[in-house]
Protein backbone atom coordinates (compact mmCIF):
# COMPACT_ATOMS: atom_id res chain seq x y z
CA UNK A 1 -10.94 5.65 5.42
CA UNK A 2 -8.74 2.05 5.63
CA UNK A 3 -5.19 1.94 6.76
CA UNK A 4 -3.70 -0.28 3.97
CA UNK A 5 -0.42 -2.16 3.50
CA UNK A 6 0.68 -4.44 0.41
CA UNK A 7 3.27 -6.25 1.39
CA UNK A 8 5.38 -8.99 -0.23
CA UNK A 9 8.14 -11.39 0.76
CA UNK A 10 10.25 -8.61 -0.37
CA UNK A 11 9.11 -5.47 0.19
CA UNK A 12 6.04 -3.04 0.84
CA UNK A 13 4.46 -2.88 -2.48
CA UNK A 14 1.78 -0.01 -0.59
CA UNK A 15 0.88 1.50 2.16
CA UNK A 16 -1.65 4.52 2.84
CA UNK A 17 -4.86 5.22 3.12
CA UNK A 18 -8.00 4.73 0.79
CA UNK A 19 -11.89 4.78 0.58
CA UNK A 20 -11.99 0.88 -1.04
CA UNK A 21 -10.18 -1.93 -1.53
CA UNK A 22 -11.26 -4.66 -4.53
CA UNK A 23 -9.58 -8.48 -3.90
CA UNK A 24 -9.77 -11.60 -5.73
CA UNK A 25 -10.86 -13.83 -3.10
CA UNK A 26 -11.20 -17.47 -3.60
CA UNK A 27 -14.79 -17.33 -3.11
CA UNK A 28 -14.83 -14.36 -5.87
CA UNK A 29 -13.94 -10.57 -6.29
CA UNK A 30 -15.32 -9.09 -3.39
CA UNK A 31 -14.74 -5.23 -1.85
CA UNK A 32 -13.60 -3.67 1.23
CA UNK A 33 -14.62 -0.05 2.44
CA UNK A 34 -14.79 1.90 5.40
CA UNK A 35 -15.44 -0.74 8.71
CA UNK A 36 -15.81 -3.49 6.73
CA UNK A 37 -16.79 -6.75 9.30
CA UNK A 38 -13.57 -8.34 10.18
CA UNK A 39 -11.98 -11.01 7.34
CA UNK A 40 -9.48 -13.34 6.64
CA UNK A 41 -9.43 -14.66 2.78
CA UNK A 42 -6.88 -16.36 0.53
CA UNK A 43 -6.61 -14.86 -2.88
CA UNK A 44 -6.35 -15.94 -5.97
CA UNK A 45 -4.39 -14.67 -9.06
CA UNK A 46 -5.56 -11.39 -10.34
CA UNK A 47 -5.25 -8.00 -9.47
CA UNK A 48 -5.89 -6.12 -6.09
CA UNK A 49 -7.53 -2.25 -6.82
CA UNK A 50 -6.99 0.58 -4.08
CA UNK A 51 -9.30 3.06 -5.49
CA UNK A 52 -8.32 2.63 -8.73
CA UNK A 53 -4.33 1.64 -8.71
CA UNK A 54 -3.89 -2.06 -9.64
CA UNK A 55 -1.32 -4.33 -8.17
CA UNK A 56 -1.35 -7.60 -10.13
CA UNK A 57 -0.48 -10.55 -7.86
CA UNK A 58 -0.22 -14.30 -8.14
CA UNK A 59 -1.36 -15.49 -5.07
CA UNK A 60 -2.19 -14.38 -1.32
CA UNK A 61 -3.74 -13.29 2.07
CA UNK A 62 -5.73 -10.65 3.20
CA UNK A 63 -6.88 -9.65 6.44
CA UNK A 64 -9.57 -6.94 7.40
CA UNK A 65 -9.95 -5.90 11.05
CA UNK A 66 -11.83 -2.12 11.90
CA UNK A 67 -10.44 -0.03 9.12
CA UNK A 68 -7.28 -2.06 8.82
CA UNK A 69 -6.38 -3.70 5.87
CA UNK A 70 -3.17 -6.17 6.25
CA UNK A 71 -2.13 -8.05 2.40
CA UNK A 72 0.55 -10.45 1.96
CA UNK A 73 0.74 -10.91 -1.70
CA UNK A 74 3.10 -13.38 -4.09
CA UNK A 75 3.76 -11.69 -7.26
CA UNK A 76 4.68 -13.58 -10.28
């Protein structure tokens, strides 16, 4: 299970726990379960899925490390 936080400049946009996480890296859409290798991407406009809820953003960071899952998101 990942320990995951959406955050903006604003506020926490989510935070709890989920079996996967879907991003729109830079490099592509790529996904995140259960002790995932650690990672650091930018991301790319689109939407980030936590098992199914969508959270549209414009732009930003991600960062996996164990089963923690840290975003930092710019929304439009």
């Amino acid at each position: 299970m990942l320990n995951v936080t959406i955050m903006s400049t604003v506020k926490v946009v989510f935070k709890g726990k989920a079996d996967s996480v879907i991003l729109p890296g830079d490099t592509g859409v790529f996904e995140i379960m259960s002790y995932h290798k650690r990672v650091l991407s930018r991301l790319l406009k689109g939407s980030i899925d936590v098992d199914g809820q969508e959270f549209p953003i414009a732009r930003g960071v991600a960062k996996v490390d164990k089963n923690d899952v840290m975003i930092v998101v710019e929304k439009d």
